[in-house]
C-alpha atoms as a PDB file:
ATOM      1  CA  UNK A   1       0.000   0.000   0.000  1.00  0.00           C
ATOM      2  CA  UNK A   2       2.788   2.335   0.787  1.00  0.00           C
ATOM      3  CA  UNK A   3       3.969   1.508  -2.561  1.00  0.00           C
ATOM      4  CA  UNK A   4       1.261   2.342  -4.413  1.00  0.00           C
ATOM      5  CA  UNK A   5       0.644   5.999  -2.633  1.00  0.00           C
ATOM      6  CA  UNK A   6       4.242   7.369  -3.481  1.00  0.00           C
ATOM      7  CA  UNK A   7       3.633   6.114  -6.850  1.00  0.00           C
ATOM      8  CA  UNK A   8       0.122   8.161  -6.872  1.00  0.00           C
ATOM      9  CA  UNK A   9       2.236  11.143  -5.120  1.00  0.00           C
ATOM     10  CA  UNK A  10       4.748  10.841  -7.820  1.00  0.00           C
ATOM     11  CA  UNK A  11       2.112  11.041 -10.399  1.00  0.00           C
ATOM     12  CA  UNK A  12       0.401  14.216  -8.773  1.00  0.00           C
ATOM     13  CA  UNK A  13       3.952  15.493  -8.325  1.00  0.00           C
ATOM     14  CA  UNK A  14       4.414  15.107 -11.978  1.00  0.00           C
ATOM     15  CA  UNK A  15       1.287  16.364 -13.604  1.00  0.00           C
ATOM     16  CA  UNK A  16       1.486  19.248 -11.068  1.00  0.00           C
ATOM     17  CA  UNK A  17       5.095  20.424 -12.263  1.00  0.00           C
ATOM     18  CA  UNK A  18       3.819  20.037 -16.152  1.00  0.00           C
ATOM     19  CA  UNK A  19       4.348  23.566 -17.955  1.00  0.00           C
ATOM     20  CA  UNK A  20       0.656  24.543 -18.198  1.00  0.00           C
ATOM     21  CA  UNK A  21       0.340  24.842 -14.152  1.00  0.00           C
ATOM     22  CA  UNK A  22      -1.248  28.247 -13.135  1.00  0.00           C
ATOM     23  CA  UNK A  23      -1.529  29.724  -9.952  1.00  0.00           C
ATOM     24  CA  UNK A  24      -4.138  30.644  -7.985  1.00  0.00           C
ATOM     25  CA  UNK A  25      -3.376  34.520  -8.991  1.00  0.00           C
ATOM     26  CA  UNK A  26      -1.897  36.393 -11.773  1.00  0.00           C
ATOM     27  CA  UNK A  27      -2.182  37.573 -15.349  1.00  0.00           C
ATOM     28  CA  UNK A  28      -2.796  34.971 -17.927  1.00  0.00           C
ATOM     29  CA  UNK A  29       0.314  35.027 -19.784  1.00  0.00           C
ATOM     30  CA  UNK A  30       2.646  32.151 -19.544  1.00  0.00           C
ATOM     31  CA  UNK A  31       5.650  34.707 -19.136  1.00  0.00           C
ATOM     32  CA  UNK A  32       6.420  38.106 -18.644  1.00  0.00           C
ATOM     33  CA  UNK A  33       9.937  39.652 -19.980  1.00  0.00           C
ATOM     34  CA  UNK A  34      11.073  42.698 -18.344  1.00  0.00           C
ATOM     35  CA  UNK A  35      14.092  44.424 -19.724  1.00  0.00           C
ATOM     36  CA  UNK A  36      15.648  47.611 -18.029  1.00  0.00           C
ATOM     37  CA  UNK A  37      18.976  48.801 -19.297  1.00  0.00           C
ATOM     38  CA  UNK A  38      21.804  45.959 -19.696  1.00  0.00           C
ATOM     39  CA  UNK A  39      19.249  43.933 -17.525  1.00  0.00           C
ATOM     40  CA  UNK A  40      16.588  41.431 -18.548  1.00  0.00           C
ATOM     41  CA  UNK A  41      14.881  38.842 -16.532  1.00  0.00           C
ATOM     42  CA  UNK A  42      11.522  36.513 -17.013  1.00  0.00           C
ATOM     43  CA  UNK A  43       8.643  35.707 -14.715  1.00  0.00           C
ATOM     44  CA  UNK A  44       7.300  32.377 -15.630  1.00  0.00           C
ATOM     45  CA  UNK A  45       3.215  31.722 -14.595  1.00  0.00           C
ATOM     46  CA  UNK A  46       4.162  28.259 -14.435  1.00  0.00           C
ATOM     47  CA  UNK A  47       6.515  28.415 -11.191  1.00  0.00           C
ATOM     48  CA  UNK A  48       4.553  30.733  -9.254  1.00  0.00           C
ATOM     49  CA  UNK A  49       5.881  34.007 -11.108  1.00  0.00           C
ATOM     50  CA  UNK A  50       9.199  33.900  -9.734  1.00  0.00           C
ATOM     51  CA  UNK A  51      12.662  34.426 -11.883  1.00  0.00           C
ATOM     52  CA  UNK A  52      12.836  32.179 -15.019  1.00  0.00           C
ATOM     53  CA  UNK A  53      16.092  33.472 -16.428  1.00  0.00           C
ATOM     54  CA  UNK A  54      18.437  36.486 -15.917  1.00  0.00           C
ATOM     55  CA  UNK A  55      20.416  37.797 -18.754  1.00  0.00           C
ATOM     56  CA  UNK A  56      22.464  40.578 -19.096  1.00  0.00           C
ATOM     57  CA  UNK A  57      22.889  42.266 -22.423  1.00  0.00           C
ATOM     58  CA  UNK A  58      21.196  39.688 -24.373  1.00  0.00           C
ATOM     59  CA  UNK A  59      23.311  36.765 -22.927  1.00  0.00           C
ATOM     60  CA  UNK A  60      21.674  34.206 -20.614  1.00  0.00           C
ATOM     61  CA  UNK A  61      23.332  33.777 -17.449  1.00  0.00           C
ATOM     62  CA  UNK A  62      21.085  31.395 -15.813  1.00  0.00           C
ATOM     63  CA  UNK A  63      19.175  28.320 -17.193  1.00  0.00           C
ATOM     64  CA  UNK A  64      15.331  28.350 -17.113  1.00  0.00           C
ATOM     65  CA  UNK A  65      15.940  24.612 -16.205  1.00  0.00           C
ATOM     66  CA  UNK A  66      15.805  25.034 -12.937  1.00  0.00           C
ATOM     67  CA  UNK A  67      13.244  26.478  -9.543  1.00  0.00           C
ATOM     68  CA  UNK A  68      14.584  30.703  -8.156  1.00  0.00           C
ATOM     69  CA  UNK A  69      12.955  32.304  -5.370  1.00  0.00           C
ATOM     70  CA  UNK A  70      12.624  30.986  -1.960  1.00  0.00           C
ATOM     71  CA  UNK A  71      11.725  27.131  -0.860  1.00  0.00           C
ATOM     72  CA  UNK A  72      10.982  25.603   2.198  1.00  0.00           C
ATOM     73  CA  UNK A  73      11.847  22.099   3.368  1.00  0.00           C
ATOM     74  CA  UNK A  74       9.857  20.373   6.166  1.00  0.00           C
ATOM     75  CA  UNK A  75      10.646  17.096   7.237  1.00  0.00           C
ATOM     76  CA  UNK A  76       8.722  14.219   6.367  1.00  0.00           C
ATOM     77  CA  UNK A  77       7.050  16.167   3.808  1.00  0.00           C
ATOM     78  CA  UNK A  78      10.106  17.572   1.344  1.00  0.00           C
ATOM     79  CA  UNK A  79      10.267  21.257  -0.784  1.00  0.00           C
ATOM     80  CA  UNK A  80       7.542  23.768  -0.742  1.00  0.00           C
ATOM     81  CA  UNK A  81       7.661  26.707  -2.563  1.00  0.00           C
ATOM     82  CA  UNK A  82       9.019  28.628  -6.253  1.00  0.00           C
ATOM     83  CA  UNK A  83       8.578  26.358  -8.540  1.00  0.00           C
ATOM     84  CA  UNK A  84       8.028  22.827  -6.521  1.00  0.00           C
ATOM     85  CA  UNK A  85       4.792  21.736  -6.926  1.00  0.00           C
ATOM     86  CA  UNK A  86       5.428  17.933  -5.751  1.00  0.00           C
ATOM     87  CA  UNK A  87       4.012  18.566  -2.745  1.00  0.00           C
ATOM     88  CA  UNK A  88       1.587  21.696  -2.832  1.00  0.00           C
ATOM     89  CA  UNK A  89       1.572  24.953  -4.532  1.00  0.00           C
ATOM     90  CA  UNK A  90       2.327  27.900  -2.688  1.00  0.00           C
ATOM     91  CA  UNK A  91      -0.979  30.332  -2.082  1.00  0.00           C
ATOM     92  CA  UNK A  92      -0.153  33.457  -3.786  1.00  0.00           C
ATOM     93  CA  UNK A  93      -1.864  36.574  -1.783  1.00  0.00           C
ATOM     94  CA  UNK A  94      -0.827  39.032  -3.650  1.00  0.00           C
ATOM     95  CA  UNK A  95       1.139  40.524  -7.103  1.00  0.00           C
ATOM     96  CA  UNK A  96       2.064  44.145  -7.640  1.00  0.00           C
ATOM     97  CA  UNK A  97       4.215  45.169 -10.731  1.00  0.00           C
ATOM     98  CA  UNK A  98       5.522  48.392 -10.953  1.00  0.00           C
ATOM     99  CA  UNK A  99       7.252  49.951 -14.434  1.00  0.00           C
ATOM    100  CA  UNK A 100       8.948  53.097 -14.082  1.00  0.00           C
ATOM    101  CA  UNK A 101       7.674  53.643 -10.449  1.00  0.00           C
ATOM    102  CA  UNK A 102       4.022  53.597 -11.815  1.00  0.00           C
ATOM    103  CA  UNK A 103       1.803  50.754 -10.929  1.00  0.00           C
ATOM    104  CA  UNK A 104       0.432  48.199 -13.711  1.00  0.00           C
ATOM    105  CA  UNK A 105      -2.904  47.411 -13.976  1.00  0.00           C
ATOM    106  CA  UNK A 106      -2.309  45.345 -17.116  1.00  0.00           C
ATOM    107  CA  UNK A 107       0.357  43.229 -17.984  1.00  0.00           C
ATOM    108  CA  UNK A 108       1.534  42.626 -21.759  1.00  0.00           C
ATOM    109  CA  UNK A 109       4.384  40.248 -22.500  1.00  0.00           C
ATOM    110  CA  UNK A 110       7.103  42.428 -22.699  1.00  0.00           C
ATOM    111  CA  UNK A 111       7.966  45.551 -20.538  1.00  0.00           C
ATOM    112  CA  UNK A 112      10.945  47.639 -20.800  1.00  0.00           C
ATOM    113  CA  UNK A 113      11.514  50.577 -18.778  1.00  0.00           C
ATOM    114  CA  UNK A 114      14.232  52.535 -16.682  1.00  0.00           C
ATOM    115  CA  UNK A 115      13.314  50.247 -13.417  1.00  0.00           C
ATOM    116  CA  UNK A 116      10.887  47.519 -13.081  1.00  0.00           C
ATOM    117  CA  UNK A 117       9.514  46.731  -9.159  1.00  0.00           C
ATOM    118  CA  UNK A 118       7.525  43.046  -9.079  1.00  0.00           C
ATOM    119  CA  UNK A 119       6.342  42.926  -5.070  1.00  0.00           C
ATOM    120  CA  UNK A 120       5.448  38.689  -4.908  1.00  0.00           C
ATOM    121  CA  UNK A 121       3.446  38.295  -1.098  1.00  0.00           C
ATOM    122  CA  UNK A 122       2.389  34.108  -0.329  1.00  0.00           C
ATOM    123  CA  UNK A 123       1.620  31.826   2.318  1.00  0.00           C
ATOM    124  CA  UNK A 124       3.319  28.722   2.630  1.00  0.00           C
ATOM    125  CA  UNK A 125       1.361  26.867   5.651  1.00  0.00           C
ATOM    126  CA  UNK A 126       2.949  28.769   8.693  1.00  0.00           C
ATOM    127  CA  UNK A 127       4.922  30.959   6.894  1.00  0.00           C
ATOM    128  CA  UNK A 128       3.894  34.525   5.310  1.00  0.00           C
ATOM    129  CA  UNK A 129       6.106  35.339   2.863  1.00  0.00           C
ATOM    130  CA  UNK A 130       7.020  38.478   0.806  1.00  0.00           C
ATOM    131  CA  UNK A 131       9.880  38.601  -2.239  1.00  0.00           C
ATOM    132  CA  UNK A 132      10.812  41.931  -3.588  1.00  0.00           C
ATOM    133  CA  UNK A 133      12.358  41.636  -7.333  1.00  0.00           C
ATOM    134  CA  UNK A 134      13.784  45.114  -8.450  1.00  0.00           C
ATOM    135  CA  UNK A 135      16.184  46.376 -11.530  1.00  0.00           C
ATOM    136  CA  UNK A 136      17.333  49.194 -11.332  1.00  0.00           C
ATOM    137  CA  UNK A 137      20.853  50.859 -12.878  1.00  0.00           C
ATOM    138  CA  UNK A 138      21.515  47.583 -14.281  1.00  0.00           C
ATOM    139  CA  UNK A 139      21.967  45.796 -10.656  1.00  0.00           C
ATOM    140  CA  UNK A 140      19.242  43.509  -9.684  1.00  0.00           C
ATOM    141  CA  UNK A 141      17.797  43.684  -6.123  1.00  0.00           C
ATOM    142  CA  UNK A 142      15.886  40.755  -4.184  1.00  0.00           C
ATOM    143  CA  UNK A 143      14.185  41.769  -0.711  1.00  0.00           C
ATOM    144  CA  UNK A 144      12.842  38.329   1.031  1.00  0.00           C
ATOM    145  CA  UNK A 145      10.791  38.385   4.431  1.00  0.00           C
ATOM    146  CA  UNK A 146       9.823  35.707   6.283  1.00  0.00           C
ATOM    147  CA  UNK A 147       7.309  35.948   9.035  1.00  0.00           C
ATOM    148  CA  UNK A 148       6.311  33.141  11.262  1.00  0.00           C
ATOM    149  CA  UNK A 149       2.986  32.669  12.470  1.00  0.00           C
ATOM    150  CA  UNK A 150       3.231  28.986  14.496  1.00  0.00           C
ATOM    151  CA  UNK A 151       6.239  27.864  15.634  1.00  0.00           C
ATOM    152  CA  UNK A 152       7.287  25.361  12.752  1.00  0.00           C
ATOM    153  CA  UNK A 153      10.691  23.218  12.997  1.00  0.00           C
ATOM    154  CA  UNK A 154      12.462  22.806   8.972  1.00  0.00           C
ATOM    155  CA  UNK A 155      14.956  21.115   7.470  1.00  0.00           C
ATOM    156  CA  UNK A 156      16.184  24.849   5.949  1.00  0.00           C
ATOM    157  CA  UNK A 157      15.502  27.541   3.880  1.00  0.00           C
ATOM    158  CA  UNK A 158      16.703  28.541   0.436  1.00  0.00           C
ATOM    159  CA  UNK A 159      16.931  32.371  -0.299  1.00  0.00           C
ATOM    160  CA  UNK A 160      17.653  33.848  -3.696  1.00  0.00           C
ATOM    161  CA  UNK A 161      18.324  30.817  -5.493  1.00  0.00           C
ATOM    162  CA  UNK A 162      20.137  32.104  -9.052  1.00  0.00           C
ATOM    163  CA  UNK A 163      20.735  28.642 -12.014  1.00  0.00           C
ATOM    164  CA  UNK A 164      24.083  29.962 -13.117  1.00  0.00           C
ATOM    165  CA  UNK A 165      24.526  28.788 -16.502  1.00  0.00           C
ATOM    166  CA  UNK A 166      26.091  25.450 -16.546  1.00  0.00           C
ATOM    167  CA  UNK A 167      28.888  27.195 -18.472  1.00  0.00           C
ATOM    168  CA  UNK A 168      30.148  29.365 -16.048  1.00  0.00           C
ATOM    169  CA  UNK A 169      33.775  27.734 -15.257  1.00  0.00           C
ATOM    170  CA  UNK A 170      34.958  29.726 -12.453  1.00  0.00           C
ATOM    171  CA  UNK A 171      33.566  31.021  -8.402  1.00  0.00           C
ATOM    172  CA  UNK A 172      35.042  33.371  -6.532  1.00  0.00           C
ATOM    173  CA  UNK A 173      34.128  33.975  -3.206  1.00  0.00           C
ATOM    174  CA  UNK A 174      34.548  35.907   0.220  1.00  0.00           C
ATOM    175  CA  UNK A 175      34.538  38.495   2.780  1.00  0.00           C
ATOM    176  CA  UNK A 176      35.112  42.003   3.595  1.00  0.00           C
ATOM    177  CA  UNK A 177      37.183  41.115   7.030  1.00  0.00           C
ATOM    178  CA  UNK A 178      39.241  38.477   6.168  1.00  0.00           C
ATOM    179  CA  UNK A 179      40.324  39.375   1.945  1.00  0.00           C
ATOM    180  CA  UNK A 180      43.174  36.722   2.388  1.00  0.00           C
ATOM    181  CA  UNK A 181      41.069  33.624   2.890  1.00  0.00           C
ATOM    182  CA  UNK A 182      39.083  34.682  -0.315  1.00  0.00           C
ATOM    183  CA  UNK A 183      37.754  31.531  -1.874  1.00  0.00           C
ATOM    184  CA  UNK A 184      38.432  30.584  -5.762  1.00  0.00           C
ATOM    185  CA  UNK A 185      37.160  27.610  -7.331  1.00  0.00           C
ATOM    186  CA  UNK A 186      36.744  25.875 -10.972  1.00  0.00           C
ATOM    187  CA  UNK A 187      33.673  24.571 -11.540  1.00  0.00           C
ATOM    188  CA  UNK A 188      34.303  21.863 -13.790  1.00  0.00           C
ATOM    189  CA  UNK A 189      32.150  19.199 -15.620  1.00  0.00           C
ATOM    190  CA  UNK A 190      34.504  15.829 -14.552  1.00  0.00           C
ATOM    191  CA  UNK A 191      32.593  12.758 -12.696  1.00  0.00           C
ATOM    192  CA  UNK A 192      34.343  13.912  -9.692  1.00  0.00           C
ATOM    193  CA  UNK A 193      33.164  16.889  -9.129  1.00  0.00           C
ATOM    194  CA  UNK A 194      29.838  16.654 -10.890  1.00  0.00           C
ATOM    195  CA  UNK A 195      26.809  17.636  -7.333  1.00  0.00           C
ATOM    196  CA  UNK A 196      29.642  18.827  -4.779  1.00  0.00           C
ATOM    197  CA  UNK A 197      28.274  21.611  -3.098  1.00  0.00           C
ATOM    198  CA  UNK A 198      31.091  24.630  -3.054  1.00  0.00           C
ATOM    199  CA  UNK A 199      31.686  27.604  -0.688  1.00  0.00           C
ATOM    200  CA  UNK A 200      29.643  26.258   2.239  1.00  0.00           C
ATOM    201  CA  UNK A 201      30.214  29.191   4.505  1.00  0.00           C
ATOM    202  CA  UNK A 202      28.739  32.556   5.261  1.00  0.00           C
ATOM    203  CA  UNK A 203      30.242  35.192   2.492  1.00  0.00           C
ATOM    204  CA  UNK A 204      29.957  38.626   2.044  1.00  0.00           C
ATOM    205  CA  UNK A 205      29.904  38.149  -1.535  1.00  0.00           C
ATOM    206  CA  UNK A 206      30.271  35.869  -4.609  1.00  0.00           C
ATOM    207  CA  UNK A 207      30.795  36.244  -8.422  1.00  0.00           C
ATOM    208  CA  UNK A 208      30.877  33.481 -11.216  1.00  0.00           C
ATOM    209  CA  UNK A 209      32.610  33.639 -14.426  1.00  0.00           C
ATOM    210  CA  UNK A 210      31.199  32.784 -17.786  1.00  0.00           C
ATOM    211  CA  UNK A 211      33.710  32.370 -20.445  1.00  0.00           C
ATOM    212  CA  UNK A 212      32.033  32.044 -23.447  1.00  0.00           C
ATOM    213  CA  UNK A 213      30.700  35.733 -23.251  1.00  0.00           C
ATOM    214  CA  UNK A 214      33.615  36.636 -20.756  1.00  0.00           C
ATOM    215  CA  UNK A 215      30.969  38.549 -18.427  1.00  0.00           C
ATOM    216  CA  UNK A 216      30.635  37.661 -14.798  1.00  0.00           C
ATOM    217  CA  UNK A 217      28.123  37.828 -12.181  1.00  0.00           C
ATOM    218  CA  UNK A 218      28.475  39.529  -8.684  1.00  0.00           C
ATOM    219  CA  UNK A 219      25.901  39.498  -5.869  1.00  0.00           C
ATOM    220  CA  UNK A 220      26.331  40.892  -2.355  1.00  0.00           C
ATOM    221  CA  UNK A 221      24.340  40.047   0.537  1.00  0.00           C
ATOM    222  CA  UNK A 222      23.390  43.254   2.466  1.00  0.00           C
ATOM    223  CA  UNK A 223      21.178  42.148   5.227  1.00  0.00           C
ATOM    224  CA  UNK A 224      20.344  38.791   6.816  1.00  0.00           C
ATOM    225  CA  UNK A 225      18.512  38.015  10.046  1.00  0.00           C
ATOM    226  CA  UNK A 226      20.580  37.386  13.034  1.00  0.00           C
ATOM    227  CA  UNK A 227      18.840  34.403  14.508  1.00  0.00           C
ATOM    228  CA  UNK A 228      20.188  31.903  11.771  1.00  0.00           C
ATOM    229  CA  UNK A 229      23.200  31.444  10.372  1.00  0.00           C
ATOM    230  CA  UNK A 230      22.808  32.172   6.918  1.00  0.00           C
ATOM    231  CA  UNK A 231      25.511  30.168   4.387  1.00  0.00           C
ATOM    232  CA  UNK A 232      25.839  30.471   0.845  1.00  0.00           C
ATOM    233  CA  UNK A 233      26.480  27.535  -1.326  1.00  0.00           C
ATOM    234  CA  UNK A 234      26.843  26.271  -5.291  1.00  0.00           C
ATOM    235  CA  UNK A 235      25.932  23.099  -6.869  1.00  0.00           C
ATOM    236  CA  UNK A 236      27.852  21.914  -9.403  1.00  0.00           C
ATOM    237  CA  UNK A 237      25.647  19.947 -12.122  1.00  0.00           C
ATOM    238  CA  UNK A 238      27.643  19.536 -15.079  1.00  0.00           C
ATOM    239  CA  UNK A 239      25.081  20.436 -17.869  1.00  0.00           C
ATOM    240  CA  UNK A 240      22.263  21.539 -15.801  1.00  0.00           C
ATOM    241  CA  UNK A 241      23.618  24.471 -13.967  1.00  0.00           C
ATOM    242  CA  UNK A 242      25.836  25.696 -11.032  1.00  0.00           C
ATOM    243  CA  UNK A 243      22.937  26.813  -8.499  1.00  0.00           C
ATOM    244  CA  UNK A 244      23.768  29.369  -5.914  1.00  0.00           C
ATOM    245  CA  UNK A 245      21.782  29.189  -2.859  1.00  0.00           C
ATOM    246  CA  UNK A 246      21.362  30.992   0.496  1.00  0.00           C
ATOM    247  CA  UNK A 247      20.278  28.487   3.625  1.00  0.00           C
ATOM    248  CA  UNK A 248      18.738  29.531   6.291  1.00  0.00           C
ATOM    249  CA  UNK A 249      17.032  27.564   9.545  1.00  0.00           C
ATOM    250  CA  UNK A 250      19.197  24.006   8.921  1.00  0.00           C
ATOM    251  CA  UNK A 251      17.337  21.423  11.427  1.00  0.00           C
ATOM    252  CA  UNK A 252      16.173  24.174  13.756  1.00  0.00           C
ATOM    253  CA  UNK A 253      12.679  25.477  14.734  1.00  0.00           C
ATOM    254  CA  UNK A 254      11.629  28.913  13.406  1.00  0.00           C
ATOM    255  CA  UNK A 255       9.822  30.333  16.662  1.00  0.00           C
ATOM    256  CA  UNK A 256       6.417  32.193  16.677  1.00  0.00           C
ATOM    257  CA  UNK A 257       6.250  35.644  15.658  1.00  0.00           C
ATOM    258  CA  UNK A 258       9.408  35.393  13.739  1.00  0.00           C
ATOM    259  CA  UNK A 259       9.935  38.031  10.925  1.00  0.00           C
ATOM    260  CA  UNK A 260      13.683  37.780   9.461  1.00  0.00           C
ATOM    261  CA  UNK A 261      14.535  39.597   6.123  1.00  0.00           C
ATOM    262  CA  UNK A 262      17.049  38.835   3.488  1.00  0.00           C
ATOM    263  CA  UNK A 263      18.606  41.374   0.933  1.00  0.00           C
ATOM    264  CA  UNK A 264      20.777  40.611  -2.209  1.00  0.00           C
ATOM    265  CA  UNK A 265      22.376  42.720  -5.107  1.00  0.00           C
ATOM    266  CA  UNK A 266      23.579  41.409  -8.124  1.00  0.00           C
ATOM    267  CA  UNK A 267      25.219  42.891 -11.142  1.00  0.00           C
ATOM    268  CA  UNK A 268      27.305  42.616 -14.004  1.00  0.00           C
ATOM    269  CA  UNK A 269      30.735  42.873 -15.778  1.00  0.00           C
ATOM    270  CA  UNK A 270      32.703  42.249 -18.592  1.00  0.00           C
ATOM    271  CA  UNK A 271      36.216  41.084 -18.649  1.00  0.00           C
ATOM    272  CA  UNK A 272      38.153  38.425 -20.699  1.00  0.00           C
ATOM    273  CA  UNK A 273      39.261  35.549 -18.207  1.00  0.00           C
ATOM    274  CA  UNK A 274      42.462  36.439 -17.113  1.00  0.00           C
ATOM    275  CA  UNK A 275      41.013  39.543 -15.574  1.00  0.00           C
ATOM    276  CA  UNK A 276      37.867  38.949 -14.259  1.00  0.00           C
ATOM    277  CA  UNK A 277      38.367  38.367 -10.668  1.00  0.00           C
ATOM    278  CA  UNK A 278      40.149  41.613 -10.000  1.00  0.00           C
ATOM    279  CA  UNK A 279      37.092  43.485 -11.624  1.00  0.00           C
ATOM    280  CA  UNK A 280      34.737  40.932  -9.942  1.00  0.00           C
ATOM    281  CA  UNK A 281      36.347  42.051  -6.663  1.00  0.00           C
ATOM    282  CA  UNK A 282      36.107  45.943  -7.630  1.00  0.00           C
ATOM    283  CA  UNK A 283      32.383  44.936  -8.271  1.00  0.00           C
ATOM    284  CA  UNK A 284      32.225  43.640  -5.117  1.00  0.00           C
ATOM    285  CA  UNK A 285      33.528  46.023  -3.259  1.00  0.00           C
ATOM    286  CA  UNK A 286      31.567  48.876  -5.044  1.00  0.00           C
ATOM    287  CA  UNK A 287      27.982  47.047  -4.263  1.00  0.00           C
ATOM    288  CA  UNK A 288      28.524  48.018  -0.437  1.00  0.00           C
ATOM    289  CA  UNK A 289      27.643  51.287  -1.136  1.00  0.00           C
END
């Protein structure tokens, strides 16, 4: 019998993910592009009208392959959240889009302004959650808060999850104290190597390198919640991506009343390899202001 219910609860799990999913709120469009300056990302319908992509000046540098936003895992159930649907959907409360610092009250497929502001607010059982997405000056900005409202124990939290591309070939990590201990690693497609998590410490900041466009990626965290430890990681999956993420809450209990918020900044350069981690580091640096 137990057998034959995680085969149903694969099946749900499947037909739940499939690409024609839509959520309990939102514009019927299957996707949104929003382009402002260098900048472009998508909103996808189908995972809950969080990030699908991120490019910067036409170039991909994340995979749509692949679930952005924030997810929470509770034990003896799995992921809830973004874009997995395998056990329940999260319920959307609210979407706000913003072009320009005007309001939308309709949505076409493609915007393209000076700034773009998308305000995301869900539930997710005990949890009320609000993302902020906002491009502005070519940096992108991502504004999560988490507010607890039962006491609720989790296996973690991701924050800002981000697909890199699984091109990018290089990380470079660190932080502002400690400039000598400043992490660099290839990320590299052999068996070895292929789903070792990388970094696996708090950071200040972290930039990958994509070689095929020679443009990099930095994002800085500005603000995190004091009551968790908050420690930035990368997958490496050869041919599916190197995933950043941003846990939060490992095997502890969020208390009631909780409200924690995360910031992140991420923008852009241009460099050919041999000098990208000194202007990923000026990058870096400049981002604390």
């Amino acid at each position: 019998m137990k057998t034959i219910f995680t085969c149903l609860l694969f099946l749900l799990a499947s037909s739940a993910s499939a690409k024609d999913f839509r959520p309990n709120i939102g514009p019927d469009l299957p996707l949104i592009t929003v382009t402002c300056g260098e900048v472009t990302i998508l909103l996808r319908q189908s995972t809950q009208w969080t990030p699908g992509r991120i490019d910067f000046r036409g170039t991909p540098m994340t995979t749509e392959r692949s679930a952005y936003g924030t997810v929470f895992r509770y034990p003896e159930i799995g992921f809830i959240g973004t874009a997995h649907l395998e056990n329940e959907p999260e319920d959307l409360q609210s979407l706000s889009f913003f072009l320009d610092g005007k309001e939308l009250t309709s949505l076409q497929p493609t915007l393209q302004g000076k700034s773009f502001r998308f305000v995301r607010k869900s539930k997710i059982r005990g949890f009320i959650l609000t993302n902020i997405f906002e491009i502005k000056e070519n940096r992108l900005y991502e504004t999560t808060t988490v507010k607890a409202k039962v006491e609720t124990h989790l296996d973690l939290v991701y924050q800002f999850m981000h697909a890199w591309t699984p091109t990018a070939s290089e990380l470079i990590a660190g932080n502002d104290a400690s400039p000598e201990e400043d992490l660099h690693q290839p990320l590299l497609n052999d068996e070895k190597v292929a789903r070792l998590f990388y970094i696996n410490r708090p950071v200040d900041w972290l930039s990958i390198y994509e070689p095929n466009s020679h443009q990099f990626a930095v994002s800085r965290i500005l603000s995190a919640p004091k009551e968790t430890e908050s420690i930035s990681m990368v997958w490496n999956v050869p041919k599916t991506y190197r995933k950043y993420y941003l846990k939060a809450f490992q095997n502890q209990t969020v208390p009631k009343d909780f409200t924690g918020t995360w910031k992140m900044v991420t923008a852009f350069g241009h460099e050919d390899s041999g000098k990208w981690q000194p202007a990923a580091k000026k990058l870096a640096r400049e981002l604390r202001k």
